[in-house]
PDB file of N, CA and C in Angstrom:
ATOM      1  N   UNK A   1      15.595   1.908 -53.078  1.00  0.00           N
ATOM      2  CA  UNK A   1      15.367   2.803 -51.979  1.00  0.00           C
ATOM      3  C   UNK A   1      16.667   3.114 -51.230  1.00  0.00           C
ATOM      4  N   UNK A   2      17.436   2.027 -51.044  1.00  0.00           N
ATOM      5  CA  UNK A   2      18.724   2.361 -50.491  1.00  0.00           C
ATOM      6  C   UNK A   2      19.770   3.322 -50.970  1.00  0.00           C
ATOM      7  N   UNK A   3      19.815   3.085 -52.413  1.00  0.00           N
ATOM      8  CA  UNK A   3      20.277   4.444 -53.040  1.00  0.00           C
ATOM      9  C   UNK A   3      19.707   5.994 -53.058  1.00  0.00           C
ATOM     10  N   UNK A   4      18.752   6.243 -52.952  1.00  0.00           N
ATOM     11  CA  UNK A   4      17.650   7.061 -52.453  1.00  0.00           C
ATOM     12  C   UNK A   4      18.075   8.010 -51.129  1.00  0.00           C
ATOM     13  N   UNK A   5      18.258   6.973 -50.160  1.00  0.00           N
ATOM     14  CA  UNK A   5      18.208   7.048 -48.846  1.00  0.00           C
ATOM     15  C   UNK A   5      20.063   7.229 -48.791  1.00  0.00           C
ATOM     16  N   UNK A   6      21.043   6.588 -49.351  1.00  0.00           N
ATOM     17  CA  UNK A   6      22.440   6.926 -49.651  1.00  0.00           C
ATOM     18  C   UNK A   6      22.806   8.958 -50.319  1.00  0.00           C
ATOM     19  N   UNK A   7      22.282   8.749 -51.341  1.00  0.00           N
ATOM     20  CA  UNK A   7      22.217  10.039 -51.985  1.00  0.00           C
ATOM     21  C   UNK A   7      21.711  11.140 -51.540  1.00  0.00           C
ATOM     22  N   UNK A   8      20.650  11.378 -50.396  1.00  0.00           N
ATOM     23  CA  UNK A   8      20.098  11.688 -49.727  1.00  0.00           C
ATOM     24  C   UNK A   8      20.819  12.157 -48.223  1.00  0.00           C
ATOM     25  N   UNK A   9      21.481  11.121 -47.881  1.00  0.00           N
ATOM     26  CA  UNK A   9      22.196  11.550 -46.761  1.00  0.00           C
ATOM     27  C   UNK A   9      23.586  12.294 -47.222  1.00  0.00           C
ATOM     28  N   UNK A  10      24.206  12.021 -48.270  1.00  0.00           N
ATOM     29  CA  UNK A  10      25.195  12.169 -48.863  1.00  0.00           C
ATOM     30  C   UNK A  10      25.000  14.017 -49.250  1.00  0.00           C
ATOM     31  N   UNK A  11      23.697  14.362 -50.046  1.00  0.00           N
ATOM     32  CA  UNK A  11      23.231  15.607 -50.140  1.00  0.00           C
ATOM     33  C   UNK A  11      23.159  16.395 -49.228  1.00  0.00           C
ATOM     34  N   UNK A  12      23.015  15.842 -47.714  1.00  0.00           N
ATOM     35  CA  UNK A  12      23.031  16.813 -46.387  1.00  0.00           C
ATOM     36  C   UNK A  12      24.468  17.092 -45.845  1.00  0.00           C
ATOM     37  N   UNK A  13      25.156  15.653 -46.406  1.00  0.00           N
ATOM     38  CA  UNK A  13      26.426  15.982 -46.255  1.00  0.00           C
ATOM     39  C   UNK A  13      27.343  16.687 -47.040  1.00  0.00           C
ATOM     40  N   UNK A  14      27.194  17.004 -48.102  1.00  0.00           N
ATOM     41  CA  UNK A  14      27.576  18.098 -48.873  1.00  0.00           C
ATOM     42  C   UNK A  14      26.862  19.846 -48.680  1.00  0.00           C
ATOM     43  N   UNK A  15      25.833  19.344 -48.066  1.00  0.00           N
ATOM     44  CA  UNK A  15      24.656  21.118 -47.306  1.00  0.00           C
ATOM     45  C   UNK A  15      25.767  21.641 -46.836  1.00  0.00           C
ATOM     46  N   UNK A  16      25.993  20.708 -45.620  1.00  0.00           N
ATOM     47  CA  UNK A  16      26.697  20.718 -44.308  1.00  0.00           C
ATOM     48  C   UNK A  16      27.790  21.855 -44.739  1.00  0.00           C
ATOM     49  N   UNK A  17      28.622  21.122 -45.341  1.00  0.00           N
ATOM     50  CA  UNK A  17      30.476  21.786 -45.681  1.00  0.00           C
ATOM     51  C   UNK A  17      29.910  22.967 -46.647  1.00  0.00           C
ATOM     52  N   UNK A  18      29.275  23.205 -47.523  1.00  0.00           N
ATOM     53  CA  UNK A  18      28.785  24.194 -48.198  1.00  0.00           C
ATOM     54  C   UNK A  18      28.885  25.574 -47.430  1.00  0.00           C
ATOM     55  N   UNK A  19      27.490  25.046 -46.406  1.00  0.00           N
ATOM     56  CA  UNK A  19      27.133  26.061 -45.421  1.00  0.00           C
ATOM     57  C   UNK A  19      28.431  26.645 -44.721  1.00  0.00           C
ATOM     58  N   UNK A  20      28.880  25.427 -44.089  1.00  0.00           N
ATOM     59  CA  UNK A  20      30.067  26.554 -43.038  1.00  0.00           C
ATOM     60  C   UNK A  20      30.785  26.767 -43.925  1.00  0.00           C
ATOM     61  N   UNK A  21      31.447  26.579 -45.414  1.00  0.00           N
ATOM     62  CA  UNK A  21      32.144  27.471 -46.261  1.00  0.00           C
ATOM     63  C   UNK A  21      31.527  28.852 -46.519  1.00  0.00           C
ATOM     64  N   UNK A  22      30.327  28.929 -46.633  1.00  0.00           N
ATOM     65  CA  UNK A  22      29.633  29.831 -47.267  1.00  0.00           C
ATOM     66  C   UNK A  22      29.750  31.120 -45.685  1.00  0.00           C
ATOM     67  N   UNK A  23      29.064  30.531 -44.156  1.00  0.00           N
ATOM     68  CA  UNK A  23      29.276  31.117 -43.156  1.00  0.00           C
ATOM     69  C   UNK A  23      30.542  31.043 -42.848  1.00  0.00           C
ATOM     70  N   UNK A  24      31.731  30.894 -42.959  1.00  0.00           N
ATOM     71  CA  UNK A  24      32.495  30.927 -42.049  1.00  0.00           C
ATOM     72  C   UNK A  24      33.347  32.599 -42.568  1.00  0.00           C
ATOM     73  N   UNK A  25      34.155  32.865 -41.160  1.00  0.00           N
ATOM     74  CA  UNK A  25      34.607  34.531 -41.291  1.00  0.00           C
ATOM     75  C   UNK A  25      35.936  34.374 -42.164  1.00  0.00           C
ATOM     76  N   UNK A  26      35.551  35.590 -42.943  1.00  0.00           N
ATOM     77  CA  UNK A  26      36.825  35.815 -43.923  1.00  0.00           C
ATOM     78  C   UNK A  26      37.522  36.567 -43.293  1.00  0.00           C
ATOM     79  N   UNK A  27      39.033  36.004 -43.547  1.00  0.00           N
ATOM     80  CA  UNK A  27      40.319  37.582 -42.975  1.00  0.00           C
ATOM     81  C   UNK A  27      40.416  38.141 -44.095  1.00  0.00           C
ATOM     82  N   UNK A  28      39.895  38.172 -45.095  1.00  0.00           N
ATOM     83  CA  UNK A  28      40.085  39.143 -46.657  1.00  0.00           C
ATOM     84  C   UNK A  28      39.115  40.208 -46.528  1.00  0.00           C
ATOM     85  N   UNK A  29      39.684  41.663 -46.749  1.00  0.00           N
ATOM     86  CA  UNK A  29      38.254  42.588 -46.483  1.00  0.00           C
ATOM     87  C   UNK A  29      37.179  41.893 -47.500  1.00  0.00           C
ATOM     88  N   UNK A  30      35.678  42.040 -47.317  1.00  0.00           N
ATOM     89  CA  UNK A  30      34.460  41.513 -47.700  1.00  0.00           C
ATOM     90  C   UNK A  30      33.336  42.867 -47.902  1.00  0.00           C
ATOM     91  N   UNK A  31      33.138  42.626 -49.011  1.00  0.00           N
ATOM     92  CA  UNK A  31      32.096  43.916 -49.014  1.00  0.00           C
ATOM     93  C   UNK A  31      30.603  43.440 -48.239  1.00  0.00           C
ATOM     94  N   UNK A  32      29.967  44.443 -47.377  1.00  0.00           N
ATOM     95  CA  UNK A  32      28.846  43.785 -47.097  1.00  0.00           C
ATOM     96  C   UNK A  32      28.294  43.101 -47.981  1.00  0.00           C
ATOM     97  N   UNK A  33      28.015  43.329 -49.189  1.00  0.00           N
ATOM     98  CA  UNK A  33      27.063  42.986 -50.335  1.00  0.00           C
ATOM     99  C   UNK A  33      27.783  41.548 -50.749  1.00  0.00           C
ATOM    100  N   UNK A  34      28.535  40.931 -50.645  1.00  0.00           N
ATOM    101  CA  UNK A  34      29.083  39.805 -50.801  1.00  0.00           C
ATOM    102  C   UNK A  34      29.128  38.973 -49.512  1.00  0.00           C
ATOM    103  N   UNK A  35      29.067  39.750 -48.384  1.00  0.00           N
ATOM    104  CA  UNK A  35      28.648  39.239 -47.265  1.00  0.00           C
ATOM    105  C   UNK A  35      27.190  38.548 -47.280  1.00  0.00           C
ATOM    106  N   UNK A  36      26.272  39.461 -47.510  1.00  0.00           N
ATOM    107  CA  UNK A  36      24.825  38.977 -48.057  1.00  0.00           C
ATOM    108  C   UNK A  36      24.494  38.281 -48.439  1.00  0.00           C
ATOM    109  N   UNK A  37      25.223  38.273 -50.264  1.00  0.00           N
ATOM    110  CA  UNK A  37      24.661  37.185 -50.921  1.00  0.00           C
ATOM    111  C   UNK A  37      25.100  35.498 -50.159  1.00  0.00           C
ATOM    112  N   UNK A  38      26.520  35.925 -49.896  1.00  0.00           N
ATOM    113  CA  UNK A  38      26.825  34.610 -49.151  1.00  0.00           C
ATOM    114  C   UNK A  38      25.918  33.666 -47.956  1.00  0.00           C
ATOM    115  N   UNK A  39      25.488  34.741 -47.198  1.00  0.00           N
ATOM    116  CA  UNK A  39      24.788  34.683 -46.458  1.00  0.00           C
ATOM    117  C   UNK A  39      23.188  34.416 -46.874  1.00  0.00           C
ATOM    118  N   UNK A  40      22.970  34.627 -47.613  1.00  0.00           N
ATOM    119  CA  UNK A  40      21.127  34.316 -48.347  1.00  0.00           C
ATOM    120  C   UNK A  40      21.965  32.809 -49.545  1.00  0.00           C
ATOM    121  N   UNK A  41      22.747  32.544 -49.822  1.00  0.00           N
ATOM    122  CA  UNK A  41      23.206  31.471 -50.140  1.00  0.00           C
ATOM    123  C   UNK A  41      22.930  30.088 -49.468  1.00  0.00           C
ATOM    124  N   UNK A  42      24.084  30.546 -48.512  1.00  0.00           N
ATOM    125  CA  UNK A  42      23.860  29.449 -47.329  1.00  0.00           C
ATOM    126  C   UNK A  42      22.176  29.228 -46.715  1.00  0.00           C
ATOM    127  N   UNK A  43      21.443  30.561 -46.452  1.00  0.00           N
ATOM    128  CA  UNK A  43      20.083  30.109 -46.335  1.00  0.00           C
ATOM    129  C   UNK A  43      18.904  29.389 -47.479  1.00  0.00           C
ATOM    130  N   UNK A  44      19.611  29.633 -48.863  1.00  0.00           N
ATOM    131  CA  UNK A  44      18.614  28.993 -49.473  1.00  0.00           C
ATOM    132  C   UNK A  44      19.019  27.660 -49.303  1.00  0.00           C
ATOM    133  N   UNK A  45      20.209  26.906 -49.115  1.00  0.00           N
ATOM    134  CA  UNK A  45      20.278  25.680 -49.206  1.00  0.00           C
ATOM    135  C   UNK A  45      20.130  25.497 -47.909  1.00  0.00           C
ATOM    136  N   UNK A  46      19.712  26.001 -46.882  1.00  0.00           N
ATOM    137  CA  UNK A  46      19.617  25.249 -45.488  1.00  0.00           C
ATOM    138  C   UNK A  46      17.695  25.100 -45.779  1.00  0.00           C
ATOM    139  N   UNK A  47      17.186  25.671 -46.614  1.00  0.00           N
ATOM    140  CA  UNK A  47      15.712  26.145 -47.101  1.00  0.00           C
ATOM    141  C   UNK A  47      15.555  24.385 -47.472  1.00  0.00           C
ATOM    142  N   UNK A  48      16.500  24.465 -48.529  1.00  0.00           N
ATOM    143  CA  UNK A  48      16.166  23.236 -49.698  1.00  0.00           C
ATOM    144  C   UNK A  48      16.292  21.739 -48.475  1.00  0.00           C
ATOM    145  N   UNK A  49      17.004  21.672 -47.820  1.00  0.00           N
ATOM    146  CA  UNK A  49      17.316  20.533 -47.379  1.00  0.00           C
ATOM    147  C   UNK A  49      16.628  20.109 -45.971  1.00  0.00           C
ATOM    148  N   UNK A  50      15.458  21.242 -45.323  1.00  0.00           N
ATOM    149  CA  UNK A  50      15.470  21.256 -44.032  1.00  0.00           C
ATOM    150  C   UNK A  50      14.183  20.027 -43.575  1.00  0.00           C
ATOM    151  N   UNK A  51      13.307  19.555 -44.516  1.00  0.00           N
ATOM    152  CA  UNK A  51      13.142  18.280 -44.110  1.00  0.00           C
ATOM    153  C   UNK A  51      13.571  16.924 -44.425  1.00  0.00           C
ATOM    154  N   UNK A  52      14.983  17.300 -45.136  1.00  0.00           N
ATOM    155  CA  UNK A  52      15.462  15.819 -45.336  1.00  0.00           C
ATOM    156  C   UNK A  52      16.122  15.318 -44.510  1.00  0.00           C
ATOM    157  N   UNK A  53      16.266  15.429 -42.916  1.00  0.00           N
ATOM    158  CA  UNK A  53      16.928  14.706 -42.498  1.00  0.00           C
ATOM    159  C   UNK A  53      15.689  13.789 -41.331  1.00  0.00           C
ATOM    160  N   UNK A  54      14.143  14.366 -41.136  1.00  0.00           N
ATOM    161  CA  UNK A  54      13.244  14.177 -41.022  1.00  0.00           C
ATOM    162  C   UNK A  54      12.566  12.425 -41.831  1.00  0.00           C
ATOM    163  N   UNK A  55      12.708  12.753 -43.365  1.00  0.00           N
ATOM    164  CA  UNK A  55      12.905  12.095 -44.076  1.00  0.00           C
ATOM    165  C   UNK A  55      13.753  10.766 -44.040  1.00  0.00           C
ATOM    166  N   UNK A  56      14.316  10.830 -43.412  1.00  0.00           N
ATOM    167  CA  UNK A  56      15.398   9.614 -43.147  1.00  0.00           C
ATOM    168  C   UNK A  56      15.602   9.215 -41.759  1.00  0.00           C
ATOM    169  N   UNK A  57      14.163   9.457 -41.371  1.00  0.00           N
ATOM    170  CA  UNK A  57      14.350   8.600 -39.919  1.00  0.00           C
ATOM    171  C   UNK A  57      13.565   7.447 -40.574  1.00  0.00           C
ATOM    172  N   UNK A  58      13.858   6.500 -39.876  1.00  0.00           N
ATOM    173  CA  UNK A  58      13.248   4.894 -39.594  1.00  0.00           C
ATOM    174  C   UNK A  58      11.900   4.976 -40.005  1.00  0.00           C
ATOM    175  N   UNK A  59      10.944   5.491 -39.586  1.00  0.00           N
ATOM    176  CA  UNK A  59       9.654   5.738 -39.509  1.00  0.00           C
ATOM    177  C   UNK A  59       9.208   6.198 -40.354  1.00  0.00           C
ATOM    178  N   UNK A  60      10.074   7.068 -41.500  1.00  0.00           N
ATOM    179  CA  UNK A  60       9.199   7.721 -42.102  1.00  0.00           C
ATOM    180  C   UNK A  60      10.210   7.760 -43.672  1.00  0.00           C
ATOM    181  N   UNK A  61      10.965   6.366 -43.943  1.00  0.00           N
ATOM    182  CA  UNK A  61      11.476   6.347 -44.838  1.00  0.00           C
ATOM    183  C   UNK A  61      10.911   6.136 -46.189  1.00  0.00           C
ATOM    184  N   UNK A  62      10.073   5.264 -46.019  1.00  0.00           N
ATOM    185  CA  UNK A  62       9.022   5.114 -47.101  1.00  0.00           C
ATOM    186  C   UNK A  62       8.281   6.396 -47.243  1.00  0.00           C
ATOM    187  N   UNK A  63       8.449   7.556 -46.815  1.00  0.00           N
ATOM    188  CA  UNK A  63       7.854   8.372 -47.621  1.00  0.00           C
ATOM    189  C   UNK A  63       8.884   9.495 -48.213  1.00  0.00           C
ATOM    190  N   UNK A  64      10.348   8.787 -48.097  1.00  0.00           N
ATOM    191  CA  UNK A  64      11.622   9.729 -48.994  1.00  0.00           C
ATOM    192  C   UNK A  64      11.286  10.283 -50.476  1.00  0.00           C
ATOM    193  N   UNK A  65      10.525   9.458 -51.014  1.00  0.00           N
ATOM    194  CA  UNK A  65      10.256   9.377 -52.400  1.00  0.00           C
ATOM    195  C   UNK A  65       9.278  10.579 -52.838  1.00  0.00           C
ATOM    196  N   UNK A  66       8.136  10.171 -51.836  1.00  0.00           N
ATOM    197  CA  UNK A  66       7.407  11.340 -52.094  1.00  0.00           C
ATOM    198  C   UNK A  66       7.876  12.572 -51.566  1.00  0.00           C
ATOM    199  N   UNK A  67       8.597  12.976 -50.403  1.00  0.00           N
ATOM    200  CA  UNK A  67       9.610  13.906 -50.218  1.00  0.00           C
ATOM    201  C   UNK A  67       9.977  15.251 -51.140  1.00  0.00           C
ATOM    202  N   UNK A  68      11.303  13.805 -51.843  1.00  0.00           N
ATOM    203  CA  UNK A  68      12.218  14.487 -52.354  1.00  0.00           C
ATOM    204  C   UNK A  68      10.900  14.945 -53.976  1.00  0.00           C
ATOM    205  N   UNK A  69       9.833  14.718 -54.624  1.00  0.00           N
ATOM    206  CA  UNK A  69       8.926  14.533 -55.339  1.00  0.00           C
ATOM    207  C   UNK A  69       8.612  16.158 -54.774  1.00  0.00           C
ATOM    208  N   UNK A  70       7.819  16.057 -53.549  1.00  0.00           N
ATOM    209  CA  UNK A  70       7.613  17.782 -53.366  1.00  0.00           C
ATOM    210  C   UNK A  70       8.605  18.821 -53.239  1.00  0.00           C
ATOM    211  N   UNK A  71       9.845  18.231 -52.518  1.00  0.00           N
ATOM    212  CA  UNK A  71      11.206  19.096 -52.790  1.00  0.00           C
ATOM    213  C   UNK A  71      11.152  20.188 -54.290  1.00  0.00           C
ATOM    214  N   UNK A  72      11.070  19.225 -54.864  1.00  0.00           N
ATOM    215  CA  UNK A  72      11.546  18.779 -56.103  1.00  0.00           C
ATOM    216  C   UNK A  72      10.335  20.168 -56.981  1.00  0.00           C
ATOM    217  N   UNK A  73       9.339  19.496 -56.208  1.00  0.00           N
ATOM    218  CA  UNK A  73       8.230  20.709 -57.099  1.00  0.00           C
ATOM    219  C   UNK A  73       7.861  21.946 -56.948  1.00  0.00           C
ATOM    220  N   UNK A  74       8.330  22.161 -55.595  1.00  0.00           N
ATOM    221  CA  UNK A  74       8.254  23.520 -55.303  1.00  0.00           C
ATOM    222  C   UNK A  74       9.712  24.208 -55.205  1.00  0.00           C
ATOM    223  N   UNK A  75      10.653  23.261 -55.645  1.00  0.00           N
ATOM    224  CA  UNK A  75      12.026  24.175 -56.029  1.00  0.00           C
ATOM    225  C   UNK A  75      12.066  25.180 -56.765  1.00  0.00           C
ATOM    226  N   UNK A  76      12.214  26.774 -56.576  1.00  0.00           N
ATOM    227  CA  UNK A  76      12.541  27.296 -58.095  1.00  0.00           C
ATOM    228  C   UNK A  76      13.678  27.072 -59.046  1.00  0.00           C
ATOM    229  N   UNK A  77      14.094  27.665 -60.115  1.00  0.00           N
ATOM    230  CA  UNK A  77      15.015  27.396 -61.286  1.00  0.00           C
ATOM    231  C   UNK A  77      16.772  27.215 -60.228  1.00  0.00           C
ATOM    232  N   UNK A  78      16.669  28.058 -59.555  1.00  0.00           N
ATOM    233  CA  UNK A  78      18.463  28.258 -58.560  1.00  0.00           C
ATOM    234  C   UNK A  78      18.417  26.930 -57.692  1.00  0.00           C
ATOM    235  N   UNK A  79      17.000  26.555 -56.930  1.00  0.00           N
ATOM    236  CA  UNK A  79      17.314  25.180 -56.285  1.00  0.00           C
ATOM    237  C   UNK A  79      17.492  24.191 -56.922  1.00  0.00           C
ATOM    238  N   UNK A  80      16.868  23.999 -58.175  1.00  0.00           N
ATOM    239  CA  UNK A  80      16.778  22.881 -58.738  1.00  0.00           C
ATOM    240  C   UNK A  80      18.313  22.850 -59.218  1.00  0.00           C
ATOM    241  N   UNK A  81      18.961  23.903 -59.199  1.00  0.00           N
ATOM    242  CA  UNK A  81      20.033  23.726 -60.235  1.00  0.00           C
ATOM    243  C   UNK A  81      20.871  23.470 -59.083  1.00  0.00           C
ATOM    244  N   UNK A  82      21.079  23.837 -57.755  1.00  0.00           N
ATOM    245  CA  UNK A  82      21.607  23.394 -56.937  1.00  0.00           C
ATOM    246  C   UNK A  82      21.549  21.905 -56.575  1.00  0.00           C
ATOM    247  N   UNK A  83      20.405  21.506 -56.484  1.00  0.00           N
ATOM    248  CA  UNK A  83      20.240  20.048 -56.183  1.00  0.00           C
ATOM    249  C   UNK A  83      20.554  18.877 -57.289  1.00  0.00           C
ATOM    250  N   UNK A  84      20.247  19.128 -58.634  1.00  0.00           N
ATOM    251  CA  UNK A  84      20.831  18.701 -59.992  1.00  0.00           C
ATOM    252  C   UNK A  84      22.491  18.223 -59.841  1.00  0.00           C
ATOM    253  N   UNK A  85      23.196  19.931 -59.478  1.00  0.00           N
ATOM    254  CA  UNK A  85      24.515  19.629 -59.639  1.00  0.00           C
ATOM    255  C   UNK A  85      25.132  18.928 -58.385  1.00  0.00           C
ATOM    256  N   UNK A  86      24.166  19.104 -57.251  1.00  0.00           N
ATOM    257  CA  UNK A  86      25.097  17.589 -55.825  1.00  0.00           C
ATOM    258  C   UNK A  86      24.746  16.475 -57.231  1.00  0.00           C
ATOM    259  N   UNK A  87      23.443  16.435 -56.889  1.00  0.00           N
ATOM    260  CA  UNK A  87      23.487  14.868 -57.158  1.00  0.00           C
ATOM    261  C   UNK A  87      24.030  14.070 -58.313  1.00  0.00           C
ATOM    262  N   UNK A  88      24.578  15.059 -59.571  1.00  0.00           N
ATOM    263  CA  UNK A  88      25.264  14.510 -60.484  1.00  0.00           C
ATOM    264  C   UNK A  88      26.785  14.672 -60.060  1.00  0.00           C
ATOM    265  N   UNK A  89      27.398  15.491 -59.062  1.00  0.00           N
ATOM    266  CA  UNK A  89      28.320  15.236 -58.515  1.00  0.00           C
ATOM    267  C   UNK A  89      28.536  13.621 -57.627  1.00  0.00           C
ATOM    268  N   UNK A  90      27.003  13.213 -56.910  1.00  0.00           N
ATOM    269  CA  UNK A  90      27.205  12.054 -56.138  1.00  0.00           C
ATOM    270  C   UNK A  90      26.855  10.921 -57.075  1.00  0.00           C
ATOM    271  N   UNK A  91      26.897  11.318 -58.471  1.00  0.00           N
ATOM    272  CA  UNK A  91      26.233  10.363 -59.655  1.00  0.00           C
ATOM    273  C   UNK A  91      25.125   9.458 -59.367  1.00  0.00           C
ATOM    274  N   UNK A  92      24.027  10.535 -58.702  1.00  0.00           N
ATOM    275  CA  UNK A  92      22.275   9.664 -58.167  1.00  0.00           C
ATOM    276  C   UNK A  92      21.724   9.861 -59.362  1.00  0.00           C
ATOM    277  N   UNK A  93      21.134   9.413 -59.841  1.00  0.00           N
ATOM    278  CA  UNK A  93      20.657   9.396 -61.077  1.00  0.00           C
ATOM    279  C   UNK A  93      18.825   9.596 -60.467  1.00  0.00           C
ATOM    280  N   UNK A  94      18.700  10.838 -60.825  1.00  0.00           N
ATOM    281  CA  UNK A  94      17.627  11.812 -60.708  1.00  0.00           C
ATOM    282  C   UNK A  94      16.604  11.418 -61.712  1.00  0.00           C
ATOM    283  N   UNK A  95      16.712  11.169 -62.538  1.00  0.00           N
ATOM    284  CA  UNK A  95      16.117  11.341 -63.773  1.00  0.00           C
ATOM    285  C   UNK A  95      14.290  10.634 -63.370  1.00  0.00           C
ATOM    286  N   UNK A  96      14.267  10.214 -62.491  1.00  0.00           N
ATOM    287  CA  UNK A  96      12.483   9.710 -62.581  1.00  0.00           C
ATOM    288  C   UNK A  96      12.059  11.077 -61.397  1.00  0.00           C
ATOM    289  N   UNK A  97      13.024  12.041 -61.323  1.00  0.00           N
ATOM    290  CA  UNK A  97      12.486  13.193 -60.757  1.00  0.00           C
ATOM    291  C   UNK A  97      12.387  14.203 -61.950  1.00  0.00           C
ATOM    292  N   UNK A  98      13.701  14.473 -62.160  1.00  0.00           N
ATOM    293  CA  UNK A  98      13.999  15.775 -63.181  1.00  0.00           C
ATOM    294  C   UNK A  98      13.518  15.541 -64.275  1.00  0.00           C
ATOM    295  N   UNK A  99      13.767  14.170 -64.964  1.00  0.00           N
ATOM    296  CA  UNK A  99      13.197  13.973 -66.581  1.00  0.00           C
ATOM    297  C   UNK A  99      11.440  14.367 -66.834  1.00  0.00           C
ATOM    298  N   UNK A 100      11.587  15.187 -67.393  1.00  0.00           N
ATOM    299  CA  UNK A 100       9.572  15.173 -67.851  1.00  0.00           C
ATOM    300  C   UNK A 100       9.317  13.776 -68.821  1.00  0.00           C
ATOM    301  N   UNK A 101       8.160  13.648 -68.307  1.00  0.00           N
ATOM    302  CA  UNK A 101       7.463  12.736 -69.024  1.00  0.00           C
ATOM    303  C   UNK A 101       6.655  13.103 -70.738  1.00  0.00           C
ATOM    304  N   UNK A 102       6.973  12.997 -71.418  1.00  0.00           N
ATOM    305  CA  UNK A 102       5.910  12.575 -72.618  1.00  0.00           C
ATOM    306  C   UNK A 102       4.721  12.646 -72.194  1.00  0.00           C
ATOM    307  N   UNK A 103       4.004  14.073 -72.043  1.00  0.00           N
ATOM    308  CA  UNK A 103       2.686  14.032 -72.062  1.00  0.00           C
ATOM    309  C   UNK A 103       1.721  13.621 -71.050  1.00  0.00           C
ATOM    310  N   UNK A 104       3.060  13.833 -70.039  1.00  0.00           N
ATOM    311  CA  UNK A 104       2.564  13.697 -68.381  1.00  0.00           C
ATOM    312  C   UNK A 104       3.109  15.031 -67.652  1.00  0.00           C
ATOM    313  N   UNK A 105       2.161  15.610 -66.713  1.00  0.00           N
ATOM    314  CA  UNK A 105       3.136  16.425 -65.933  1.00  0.00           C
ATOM    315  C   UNK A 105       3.816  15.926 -64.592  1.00  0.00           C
ATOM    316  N   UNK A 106       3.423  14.248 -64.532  1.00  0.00           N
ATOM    317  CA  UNK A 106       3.531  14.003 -62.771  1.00  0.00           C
ATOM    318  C   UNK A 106       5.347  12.923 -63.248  1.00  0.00           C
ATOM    319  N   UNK A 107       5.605  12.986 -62.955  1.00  0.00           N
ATOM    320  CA  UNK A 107       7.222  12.057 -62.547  1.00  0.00           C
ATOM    321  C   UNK A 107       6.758  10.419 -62.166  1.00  0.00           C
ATOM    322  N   UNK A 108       8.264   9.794 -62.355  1.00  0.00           N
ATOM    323  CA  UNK A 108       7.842   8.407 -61.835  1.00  0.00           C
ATOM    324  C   UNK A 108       8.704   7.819 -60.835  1.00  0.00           C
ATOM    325  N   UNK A 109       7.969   7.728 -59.724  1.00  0.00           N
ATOM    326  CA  UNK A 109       8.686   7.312 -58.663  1.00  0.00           C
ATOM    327  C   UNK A 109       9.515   5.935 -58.710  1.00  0.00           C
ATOM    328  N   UNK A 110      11.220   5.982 -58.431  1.00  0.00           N
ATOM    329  CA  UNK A 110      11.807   4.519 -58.219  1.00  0.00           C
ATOM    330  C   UNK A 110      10.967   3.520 -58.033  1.00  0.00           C
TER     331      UNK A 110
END
């Protein structure tokens, strides 16, 4: 669970610097349309992450698992691939989320 709860905070902390890279003002001319996407960028990952810090209060840590489990299931193909590449960047080893099961559709929780 501690790794869980490590990788987890570590993922908001990578949101974090993302976001204000993604918002912050360019002195390079910017086409609106690159303005945009940047901007719907930064909102899908403020989307993906906005009850995990909820998640990691005291009170309600024991239910990280199941959490990151619905995160996880209602991600489409761009979040998942976002959240995939933090966490193999923070080398969390996902796999009782991401790996399918053999003839199961449900995952296996740590």
């Amino acid at each position: 669970m501690a790794e869980m709860e490590r990788a987890t905070a570590d993922l908001l902390r990578l949101a974090f610097v993302e976001i204000r890279f993604l918002t912050e003002d360019r002195q390079e001319d910017q086409s609106p349309e690159a303005a945009a996407r940047r901007r719907k960028h930064a909102n899908a990952i403020a989307d993906i992450c906005h009850n995990l810090p909820g998640l990691l209060a005291p009170g309600r840590r024991d239910r990280l698992a199941d959490g990151l489990w619905y995160l996880w299931s209602t991600a489409n193909a761009a979040r998942r691939r976002w959240l995939v590449g933090n966490w193999d960047h923070l080398a969390y080893d996902h796999r009782w989320l991401t790996a399918p099961t053999p003839g199961d559709d449900t995952r296996h929780r740590p």
